[in-house]
Protein backbone atom coordinates (compact mmCIF):
# COMPACT_ATOMS: atom_id res chain seq x y z
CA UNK A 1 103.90 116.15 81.65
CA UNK A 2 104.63 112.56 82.02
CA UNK A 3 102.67 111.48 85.72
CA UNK A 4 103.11 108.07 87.77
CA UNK A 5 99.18 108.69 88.85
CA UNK A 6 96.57 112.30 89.31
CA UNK A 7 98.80 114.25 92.21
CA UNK A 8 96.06 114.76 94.04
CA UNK A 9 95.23 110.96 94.07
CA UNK A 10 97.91 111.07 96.94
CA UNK A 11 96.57 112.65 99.40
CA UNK A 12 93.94 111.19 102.36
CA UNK A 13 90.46 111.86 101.53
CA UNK A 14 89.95 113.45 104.48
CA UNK A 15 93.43 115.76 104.26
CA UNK A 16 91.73 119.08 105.31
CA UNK A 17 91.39 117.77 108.78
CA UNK A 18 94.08 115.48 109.73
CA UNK A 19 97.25 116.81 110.32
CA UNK A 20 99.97 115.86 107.71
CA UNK A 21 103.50 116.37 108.35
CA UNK A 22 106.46 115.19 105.98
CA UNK A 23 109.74 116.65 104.32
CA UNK A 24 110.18 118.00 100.78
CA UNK A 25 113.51 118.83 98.86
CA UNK A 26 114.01 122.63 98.76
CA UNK A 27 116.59 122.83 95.84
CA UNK A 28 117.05 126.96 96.67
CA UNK A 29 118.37 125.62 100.35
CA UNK A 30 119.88 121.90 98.32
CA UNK A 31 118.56 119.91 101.28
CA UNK A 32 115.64 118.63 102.80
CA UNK A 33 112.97 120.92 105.27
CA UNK A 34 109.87 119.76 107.38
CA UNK A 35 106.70 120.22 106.47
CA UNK A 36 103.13 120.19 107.73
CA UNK A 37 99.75 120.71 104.83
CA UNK A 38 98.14 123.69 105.92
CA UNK A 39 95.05 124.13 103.56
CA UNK A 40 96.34 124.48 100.54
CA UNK A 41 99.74 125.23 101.09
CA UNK A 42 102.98 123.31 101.99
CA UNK A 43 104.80 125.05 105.43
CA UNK A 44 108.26 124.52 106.20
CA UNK A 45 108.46 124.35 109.98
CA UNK A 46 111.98 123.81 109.58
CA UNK A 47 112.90 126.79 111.90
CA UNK A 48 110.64 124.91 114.88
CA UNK A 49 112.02 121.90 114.26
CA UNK A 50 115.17 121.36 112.04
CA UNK A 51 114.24 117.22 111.34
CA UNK A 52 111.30 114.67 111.86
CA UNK A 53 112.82 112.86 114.34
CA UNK A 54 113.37 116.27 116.58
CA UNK A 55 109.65 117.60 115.96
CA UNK A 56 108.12 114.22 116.99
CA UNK A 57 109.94 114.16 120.27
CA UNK A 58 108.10 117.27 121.08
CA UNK A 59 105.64 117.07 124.35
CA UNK A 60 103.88 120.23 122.36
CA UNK A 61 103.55 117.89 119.37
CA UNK A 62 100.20 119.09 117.80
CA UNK A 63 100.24 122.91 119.11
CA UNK A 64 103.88 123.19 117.58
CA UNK A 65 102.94 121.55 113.76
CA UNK A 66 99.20 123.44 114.08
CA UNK A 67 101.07 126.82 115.03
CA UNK A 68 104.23 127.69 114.07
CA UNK A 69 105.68 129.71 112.04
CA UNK A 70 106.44 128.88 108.27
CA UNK A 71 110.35 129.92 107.17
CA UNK A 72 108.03 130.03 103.71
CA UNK A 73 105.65 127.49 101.92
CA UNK A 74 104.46 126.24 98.63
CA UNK A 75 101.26 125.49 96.49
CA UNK A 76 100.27 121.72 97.52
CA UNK A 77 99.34 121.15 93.94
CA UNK A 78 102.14 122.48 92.75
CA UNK A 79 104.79 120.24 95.13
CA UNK A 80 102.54 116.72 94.41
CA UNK A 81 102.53 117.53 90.64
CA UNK A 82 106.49 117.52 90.63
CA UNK A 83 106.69 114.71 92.93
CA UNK A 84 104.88 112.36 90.97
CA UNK A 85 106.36 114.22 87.27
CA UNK A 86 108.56 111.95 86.08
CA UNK A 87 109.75 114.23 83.22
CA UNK A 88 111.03 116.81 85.79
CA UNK A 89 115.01 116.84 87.29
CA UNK A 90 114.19 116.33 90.96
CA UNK A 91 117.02 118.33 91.90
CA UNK A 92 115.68 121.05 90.46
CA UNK A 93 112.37 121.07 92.01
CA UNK A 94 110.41 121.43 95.26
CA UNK A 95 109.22 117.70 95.96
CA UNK A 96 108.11 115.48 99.14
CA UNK A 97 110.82 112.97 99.91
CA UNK A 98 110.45 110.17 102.15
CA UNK A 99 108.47 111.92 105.60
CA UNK A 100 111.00 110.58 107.99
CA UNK A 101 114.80 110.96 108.36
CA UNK A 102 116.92 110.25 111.58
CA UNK A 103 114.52 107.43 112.50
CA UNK A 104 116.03 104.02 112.75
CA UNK A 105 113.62 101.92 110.42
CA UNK A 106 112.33 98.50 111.41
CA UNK A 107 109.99 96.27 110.76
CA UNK A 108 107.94 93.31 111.58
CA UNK A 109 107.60 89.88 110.12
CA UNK A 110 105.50 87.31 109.81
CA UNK A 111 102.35 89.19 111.68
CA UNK A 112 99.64 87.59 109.12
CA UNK A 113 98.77 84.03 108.87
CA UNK A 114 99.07 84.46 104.91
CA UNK A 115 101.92 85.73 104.41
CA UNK A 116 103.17 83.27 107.01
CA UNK A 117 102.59 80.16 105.28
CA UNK A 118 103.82 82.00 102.39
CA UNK A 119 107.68 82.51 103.72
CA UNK A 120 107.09 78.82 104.80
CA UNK A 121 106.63 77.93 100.95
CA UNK A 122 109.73 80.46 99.82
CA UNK A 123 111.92 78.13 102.58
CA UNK A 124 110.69 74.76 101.49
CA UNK A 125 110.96 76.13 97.66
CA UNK A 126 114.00 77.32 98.69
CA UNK A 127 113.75 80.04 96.22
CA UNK A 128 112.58 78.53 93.11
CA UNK A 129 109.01 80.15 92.45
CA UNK A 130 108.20 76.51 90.18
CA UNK A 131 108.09 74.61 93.29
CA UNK A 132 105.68 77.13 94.97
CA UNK A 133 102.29 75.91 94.25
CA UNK A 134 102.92 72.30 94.65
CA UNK A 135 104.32 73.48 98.06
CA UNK A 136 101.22 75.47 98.74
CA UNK A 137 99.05 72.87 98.22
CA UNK A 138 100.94 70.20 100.28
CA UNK A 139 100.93 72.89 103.26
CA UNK A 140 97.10 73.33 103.04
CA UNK A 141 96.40 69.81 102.79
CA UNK A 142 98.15 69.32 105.90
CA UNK A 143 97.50 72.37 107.94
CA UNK A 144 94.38 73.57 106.78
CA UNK A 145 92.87 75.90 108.92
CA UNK A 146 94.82 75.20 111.74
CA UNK A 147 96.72 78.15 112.20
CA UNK A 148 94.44 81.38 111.40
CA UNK A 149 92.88 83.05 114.36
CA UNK A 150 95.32 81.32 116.69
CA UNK A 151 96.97 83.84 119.00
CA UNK A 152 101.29 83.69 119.11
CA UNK A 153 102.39 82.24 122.09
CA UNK A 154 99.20 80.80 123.58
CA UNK A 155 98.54 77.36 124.37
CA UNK A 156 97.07 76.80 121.67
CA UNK A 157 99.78 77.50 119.59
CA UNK A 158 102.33 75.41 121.40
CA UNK A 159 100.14 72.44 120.87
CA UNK A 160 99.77 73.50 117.28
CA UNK A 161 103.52 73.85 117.00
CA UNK A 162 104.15 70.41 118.21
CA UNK A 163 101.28 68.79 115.90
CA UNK A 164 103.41 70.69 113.11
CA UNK A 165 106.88 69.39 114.32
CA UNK A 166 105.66 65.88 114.40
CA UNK A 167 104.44 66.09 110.63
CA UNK A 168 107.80 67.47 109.75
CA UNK A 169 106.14 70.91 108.25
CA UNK A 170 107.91 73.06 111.09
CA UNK A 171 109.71 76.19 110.27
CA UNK A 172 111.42 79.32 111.53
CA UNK A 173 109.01 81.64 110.31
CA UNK A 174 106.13 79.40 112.26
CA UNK A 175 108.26 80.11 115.35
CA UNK A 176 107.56 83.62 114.63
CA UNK A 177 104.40 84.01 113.33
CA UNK A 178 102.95 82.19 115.94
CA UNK A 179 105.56 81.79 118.37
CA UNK A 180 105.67 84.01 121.66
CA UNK A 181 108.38 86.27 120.01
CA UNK A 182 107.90 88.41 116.66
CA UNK A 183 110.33 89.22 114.02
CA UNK A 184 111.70 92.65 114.34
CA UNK A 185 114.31 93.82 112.19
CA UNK A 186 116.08 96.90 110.72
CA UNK A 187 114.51 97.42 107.33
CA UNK A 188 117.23 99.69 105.65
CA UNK A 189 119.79 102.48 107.00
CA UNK A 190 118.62 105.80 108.67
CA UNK A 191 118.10 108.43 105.98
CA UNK A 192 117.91 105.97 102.87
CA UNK A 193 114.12 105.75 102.19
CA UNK A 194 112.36 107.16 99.39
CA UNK A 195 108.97 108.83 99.15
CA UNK A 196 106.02 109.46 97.30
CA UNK A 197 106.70 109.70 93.36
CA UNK A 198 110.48 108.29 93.43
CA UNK A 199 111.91 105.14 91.87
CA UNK A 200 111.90 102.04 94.22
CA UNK A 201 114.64 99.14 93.29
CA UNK A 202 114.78 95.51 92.92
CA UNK A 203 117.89 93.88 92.16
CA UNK A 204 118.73 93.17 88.60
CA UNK A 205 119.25 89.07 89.39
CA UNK A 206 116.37 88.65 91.12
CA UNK A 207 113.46 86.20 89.43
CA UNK A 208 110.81 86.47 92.13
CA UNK A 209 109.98 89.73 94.18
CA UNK A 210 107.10 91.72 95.36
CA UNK A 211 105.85 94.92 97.09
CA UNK A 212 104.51 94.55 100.42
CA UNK A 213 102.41 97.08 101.12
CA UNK A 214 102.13 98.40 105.48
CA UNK A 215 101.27 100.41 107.80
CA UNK A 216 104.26 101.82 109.51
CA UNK A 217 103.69 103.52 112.69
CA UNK A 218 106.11 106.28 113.49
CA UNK A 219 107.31 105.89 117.28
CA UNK A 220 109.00 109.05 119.50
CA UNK A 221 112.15 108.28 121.27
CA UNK A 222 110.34 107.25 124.50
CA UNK A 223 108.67 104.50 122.98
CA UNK A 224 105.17 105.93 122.01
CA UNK A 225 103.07 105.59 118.52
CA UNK A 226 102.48 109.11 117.21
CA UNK A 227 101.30 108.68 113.82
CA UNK A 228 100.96 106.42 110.97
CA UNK A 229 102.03 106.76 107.26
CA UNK A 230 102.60 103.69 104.66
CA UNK A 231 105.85 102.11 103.23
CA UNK A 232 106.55 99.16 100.88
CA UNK A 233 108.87 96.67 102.07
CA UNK A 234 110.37 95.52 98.60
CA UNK A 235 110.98 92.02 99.15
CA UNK A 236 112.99 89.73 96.89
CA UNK A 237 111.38 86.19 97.45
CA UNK A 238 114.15 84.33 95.62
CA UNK A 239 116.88 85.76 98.03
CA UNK A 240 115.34 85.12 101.38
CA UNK A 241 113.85 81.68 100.20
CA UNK A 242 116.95 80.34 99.80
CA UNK A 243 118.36 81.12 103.29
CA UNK A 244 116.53 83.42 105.89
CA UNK A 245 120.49 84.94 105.89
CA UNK A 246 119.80 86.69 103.05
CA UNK A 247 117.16 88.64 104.51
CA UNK A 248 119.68 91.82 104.67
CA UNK A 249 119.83 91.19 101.10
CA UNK A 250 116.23 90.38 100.03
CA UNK A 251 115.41 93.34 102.45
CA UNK A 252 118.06 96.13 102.23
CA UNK A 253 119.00 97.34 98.58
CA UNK A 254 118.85 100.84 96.96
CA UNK A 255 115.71 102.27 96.93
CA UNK A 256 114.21 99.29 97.98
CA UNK A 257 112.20 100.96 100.72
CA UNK A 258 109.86 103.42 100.47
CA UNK A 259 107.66 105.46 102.99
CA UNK A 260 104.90 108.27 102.42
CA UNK A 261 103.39 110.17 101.35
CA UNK A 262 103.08 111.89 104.81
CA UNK A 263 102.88 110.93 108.75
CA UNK A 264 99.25 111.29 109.95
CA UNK A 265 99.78 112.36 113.51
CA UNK A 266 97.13 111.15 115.89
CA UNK A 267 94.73 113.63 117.39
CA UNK A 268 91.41 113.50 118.88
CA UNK A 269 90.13 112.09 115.24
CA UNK A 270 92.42 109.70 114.24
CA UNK A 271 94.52 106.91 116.43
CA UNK A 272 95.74 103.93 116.69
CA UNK A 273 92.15 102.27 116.81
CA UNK A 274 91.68 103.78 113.34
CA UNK A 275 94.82 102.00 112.36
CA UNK A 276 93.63 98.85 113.85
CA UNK A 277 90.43 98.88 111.56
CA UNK A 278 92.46 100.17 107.87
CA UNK A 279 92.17 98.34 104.77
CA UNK A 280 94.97 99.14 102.60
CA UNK A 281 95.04 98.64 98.91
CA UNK A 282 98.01 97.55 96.74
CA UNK A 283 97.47 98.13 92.85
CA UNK A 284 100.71 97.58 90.04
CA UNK A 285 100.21 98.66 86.58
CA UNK A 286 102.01 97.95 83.70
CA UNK A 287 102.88 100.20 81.16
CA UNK A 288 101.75 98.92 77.33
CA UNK A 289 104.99 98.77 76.33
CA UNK A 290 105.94 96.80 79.33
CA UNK A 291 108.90 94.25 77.74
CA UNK A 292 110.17 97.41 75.86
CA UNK A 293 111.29 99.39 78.83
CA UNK A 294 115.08 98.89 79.12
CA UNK A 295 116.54 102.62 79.33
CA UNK A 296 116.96 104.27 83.21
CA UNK A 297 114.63 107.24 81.64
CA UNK A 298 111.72 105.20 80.19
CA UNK A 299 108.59 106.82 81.13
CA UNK A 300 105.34 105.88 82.53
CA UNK A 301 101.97 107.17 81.84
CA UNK A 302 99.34 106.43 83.92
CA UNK A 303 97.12 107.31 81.13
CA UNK A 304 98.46 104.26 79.20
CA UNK A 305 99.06 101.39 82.21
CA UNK A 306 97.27 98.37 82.37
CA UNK A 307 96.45 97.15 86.32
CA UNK A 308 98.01 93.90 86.67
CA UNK A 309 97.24 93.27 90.37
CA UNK A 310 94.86 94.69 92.82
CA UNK A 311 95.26 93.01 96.39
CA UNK A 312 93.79 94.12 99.78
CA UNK A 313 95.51 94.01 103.13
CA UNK A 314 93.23 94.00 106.64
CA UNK A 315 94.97 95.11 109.52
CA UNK A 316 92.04 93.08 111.21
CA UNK A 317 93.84 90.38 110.50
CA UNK A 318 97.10 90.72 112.38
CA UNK A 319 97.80 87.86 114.47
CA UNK A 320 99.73 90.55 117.27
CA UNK A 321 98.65 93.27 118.54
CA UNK A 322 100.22 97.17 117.03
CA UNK A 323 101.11 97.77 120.88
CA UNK A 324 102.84 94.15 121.34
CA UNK A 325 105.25 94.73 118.56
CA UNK A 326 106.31 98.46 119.41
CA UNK A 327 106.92 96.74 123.08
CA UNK A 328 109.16 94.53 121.16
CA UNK A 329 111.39 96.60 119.42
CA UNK A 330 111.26 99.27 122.15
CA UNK A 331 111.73 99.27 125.91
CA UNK A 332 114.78 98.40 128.61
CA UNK A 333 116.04 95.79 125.74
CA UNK A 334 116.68 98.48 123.40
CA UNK A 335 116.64 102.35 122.86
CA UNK A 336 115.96 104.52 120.21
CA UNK A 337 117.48 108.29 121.22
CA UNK A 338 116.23 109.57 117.43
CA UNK A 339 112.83 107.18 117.21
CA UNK A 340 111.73 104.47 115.16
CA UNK A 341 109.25 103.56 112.25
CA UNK A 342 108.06 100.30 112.49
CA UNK A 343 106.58 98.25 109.28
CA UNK A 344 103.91 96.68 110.79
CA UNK A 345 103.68 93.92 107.89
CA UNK A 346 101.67 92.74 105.55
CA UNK A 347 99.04 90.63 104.47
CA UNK A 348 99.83 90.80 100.84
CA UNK A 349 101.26 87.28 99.56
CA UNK A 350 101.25 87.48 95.62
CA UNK A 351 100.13 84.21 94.28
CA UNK A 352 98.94 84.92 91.16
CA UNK A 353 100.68 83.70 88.16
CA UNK A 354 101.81 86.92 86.06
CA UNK A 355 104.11 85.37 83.35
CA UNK A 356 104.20 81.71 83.04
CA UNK A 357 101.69 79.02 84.86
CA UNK A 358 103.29 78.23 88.56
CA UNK A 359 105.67 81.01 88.87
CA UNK A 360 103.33 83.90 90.69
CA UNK A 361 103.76 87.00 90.73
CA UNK A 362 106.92 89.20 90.15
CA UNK A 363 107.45 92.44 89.15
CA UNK A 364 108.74 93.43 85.77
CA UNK A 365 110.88 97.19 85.37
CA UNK A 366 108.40 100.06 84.68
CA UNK A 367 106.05 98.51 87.12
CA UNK A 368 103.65 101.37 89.16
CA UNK A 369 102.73 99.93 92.57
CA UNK A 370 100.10 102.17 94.68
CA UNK A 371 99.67 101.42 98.24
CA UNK A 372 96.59 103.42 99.64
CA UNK A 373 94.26 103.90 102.10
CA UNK A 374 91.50 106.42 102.42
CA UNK A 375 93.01 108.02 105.85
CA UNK A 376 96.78 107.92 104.80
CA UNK A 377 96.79 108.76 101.14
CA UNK A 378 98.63 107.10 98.65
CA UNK A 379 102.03 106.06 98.10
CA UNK A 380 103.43 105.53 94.35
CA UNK A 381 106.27 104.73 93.00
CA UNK A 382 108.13 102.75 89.68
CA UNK A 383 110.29 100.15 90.00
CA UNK A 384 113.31 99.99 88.67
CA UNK A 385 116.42 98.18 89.29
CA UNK A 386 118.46 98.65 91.95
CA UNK A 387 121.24 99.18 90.11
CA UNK A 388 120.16 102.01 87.72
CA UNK A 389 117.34 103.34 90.65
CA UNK A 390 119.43 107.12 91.85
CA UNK A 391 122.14 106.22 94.28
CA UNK A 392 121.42 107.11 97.80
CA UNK A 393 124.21 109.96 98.46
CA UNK A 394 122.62 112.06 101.07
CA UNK A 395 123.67 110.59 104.33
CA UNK A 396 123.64 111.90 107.91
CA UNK A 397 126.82 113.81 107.44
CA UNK A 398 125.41 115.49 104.59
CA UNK A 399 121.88 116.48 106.60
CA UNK A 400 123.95 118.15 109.86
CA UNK A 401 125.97 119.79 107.35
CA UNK A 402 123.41 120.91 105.11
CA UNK A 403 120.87 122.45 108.14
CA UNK A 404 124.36 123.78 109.88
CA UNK A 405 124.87 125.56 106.55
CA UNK A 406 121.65 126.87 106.54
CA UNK A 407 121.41 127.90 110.21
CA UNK A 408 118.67 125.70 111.88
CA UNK A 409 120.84 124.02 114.33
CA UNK A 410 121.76 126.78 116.51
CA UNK A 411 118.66 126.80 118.51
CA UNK A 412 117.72 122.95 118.01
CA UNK A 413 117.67 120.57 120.99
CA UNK A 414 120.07 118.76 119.34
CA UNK A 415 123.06 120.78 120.08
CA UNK A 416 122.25 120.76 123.72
């Protein structure tokens, strides 16, 4: 069995008592079901609640997911061992997908001083990872510590912004990082996410990309924070350095987001203050045989991976406030009827040189990039390209077909 990482190295430390919901594929029903990890056992609750974005809508949240009745379940060990087996045919086995589905997915930008000044450097680069850290040095000459622990649209920070203007180091993602107004923007299309164990893509032409490892919060249709999971918002620094236009494609490629391995729901032991106080952890590995990987079916074993980054992200550090930017993408300005995840961003901002002397860090094919945190478990995937990653074929036409086939929309709110 060829393994991205130890299955059980996905799940929280603490998974007996928080309450873990997500989606696996069922290949006996050839479509997706909801799940919640009871013990040691996977339950579909599909018969409750037919999708994600239906169950978390629920005023009877937690008594629903702690009570009702599983259509039938699997061994937990048994589901993360296939998930993260890449040896097996996925379509032949039971495995955890992405844990969200009809949710529109968005994210925010710029909410960490680092990464901030490092989009700054991608603009003024414009692209070219060479220039970068004669950039980066010129920026911290100038600004120094100017800009950490300043809070967006203060005073403060509209005297800092004109002190920046006047020095001619101004730019759009300054305006948003410390601005009165976030960026919040729409990640990748409703049902196209990957999860836990699955190939995550980069496209072929791009020089200079990274993960960036978040929290994403998973928000109801009324506007309210209901759990947390993780998600890597693949991020081609080339692209969007060139011209913030080409964010939809730096952002928005095959596989290039994923998001797992489950939603913690909050309860009376875990919230949004716990969310407020997480470290999260980003490690890639490299396989040995690194520059030899050129098939679509080259394997990884953990076993033989070298770690070629380790980074840490505090959400102590966020210059807004978890609440601020769900009030941003949600409210009279704008509706979700099916919910949202929102990447909350990321602190991550890869400097280190991993190939030649002034061009940082990028990833190379066969790459394993784990995003953890004690609470939320692990998410790990391989990166491929986008091109050879497996297409994305199963849309929203194919989900209300599949669970119509299969009988779980007849008594589901959403045929009311």
């Amino acid at each position: 069995m060829s393994q991205l990482c130890e299955p059980t190295a996905v799940l929280p430390v603490d998974h007996g008592s928080g309450v873990l919901i997500g989606r696996v594929y069922d290949p006996q029903e050839h479509g997706p079901s909801v799940v919640v990890i009871r013990g040691d056992r996977v339950c579909d609750l599909s018969a409750a609640a037919p999708t994600v974005s239906e169950l978390l809508d629920r005023d009877d949240l937690l008594d629903t997911v702690r009570s009702a009745t599983e259509r039938k379940s699997w061994s937990l060990d048994e589901v993360l061992a296939q998930s993260v087996d890449v040896d097996l045919d996925r379509n032949a086995v039971v495995h955890f997908l992405s844990p969200i589905d009809l949710q529109v997915i968005k994210a925010a930008g710029v909410t960490f001083a680092k990464s901030m000044i490092e989009r700054v450097i991608e603009e003024r680069a414009e692209g070219d990872a060479t220039k970068a850290e004669a950039i980066r040095q010129q920026i911290d000459s100038a600004i120094g510590g100017k800009i950490s622990g300043l809070r967006p649209g203060s005073p403060q920070s509209a005297q800092v912004k004109e002190i920046l203007i006047s020095e001619g180091l101004w730019s759009q993602y300054l305006e948003v990082g410390i601005g009165p107004d976030p960026e919040i923007f729409t990640k990748a299309p409703v049902l196209s996410s990957v999860g836990v164990g699955a190939e995550i893509g980069v496209l072929a032409r791009s020089t200079w990309n990274n993960p960036e490892p978040e929290v994403v919060l998973a928000v109801s249709s009324d506007g309210r924070p209901v759990g947390a999971t993780l998600g890597n918002d693949v991020n081609l620094r080339d692209f969007e350095g060139r011209s913030a236009l080409l964010l939809a494609e730096a952002k928005d490629n095959n596989a290039s987001c994923a998001i797992g391995p489950f939603i913690r729901l909050f309860d009376d032991g875990f919230g949004l203050d716990d969310v407020r106080s997480m470290v999260v952890d980003l490690e890639v590995s490299a396989p040995d045989d690194d520059y030899q990987l050129h098939e679509k079916s080259s394997l990884v074993l953990h076993e033989q991976s070298s770690l070629v980054l380790h980074e840490q992200s505090s959400m102590k550090q966020m210059s807004r406030g978890l609440e601020e930017l769900v009030e941003h993408a949600h409210g009279d300005h704008h509706q979700y009827p099916d919910g949202f995840v929102l990447f909350t961003g990321t602190l991550f901002a890869p400097t280190q040189d991993r190939d030649v002397a002034g061009m940082g860090f990028t990833h190379h094919r066969g790459d394993v990039v784990k995003i953890s945190t004690p609470s939320l478990g692990a998410l790990i995937n391989r990166v491929n390209t986008a091109e050879d990653a497996a297409d994305w074929t199963f849309g929203i036409r194919s989900l209300i077909s599949n669970l119509a086939r299969r009988g779980l929309l007849n008594n589901s709110d959403a045929t009311t």
